[in-house]
Protein backbone atom coordinates (compact mmCIF):
# COMPACT_ATOMS: atom_id res chain seq x y z
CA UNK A 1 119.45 104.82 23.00
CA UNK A 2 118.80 102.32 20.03
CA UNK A 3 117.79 98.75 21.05
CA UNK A 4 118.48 95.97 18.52
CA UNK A 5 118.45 92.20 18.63
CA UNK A 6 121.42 89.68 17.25
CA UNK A 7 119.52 88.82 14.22
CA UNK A 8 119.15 93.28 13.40
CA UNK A 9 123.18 93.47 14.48
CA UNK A 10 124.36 90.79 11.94
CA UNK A 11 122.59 91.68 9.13
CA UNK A 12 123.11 95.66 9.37
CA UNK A 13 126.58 95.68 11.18
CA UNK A 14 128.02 97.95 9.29
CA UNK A 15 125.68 100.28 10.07
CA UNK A 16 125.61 100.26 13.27
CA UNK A 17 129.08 100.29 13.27
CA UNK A 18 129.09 104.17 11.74
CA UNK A 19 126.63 105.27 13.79
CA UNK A 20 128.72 104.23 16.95
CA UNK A 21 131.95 105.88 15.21
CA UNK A 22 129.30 109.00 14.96
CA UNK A 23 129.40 108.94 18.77
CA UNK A 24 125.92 106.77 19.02
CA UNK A 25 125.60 103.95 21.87
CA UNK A 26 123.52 100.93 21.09
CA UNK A 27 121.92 98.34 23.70
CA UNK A 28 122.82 95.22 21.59
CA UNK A 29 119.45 92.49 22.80
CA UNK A 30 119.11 88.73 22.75
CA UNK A 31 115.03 88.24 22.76
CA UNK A 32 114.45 91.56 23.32
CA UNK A 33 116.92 91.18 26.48
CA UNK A 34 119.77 94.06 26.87
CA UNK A 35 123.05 92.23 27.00
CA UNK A 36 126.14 94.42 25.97
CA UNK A 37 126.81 98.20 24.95
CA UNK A 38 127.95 99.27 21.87
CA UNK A 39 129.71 102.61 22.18
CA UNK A 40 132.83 104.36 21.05
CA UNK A 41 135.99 104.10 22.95
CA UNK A 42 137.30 106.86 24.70
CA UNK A 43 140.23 108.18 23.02
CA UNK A 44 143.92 108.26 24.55
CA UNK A 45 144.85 110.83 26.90
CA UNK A 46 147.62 112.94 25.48
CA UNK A 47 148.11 114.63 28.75
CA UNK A 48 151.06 113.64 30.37
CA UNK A 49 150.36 113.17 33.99
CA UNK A 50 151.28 115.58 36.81
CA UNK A 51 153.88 113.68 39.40
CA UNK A 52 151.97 113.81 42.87
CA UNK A 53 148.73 113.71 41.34
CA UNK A 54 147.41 111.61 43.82
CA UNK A 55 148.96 112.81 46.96
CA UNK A 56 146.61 112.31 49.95
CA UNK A 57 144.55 109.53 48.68
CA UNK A 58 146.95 106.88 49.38
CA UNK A 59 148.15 105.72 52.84
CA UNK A 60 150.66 103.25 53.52
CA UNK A 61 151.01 102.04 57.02
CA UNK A 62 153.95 102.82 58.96
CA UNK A 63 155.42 99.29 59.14
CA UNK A 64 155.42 99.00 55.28
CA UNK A 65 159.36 98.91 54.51
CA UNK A 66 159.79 96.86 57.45
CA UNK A 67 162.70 93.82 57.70
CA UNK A 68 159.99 91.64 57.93
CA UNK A 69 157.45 93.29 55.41
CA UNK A 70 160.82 93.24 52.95
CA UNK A 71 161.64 89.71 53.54
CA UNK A 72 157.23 88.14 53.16
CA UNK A 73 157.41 90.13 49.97
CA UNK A 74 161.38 88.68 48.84
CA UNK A 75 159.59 85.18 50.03
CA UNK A 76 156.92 85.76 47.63
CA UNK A 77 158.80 86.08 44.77
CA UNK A 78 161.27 83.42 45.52
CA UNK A 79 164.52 85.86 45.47
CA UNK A 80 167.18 85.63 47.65
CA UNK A 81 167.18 87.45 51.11
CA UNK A 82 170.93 88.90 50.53
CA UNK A 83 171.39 89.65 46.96
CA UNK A 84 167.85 89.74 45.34
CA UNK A 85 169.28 87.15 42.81
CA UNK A 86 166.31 84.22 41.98
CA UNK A 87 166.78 81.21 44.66
């Protein structure tokens, strides 16, 4: 991984900037001192995702849709009880 300081960054950006698009990560260094990564992004997944993907790694507890659970969380957002119409 390629180390360079502020002063190396500013004056060369550009590049640097092509070899990160290349798929090259750069520890960008104040005084010698790592302080950010430069790397590409990840691109977009195109994947659309599969409904119940995460089934069985989120639990609810049983008391969750509750009258009282239903009216903290109406409180919270400052509806009304009856009609869900802003107070």
């Amino acid at each position: 991984m390629l180390k360079i300081n502020m002063h190396e960054a500013k004056t060369h950006l550009s590049r640097y900037a092509r070899r990160v698009k290349a798929g090259e990560t750069i520890l960008l260094c104040d005084r010698n001192v790592p302080f950010a990564e430069l790397r590409p992004l990840q691109p977009p997944s195109t994947g659309k995702r599969t409904l119940g993907m995460d089934a069985g790694r989120i639990a609810l507890n049983p008391d969750w849709d509750t009258p009282v659970t239903n009216a903290e969380v109406t409180g919270l957002f400052g509806l009304d009880k009856k009609d869900g119409d802003p107070a």
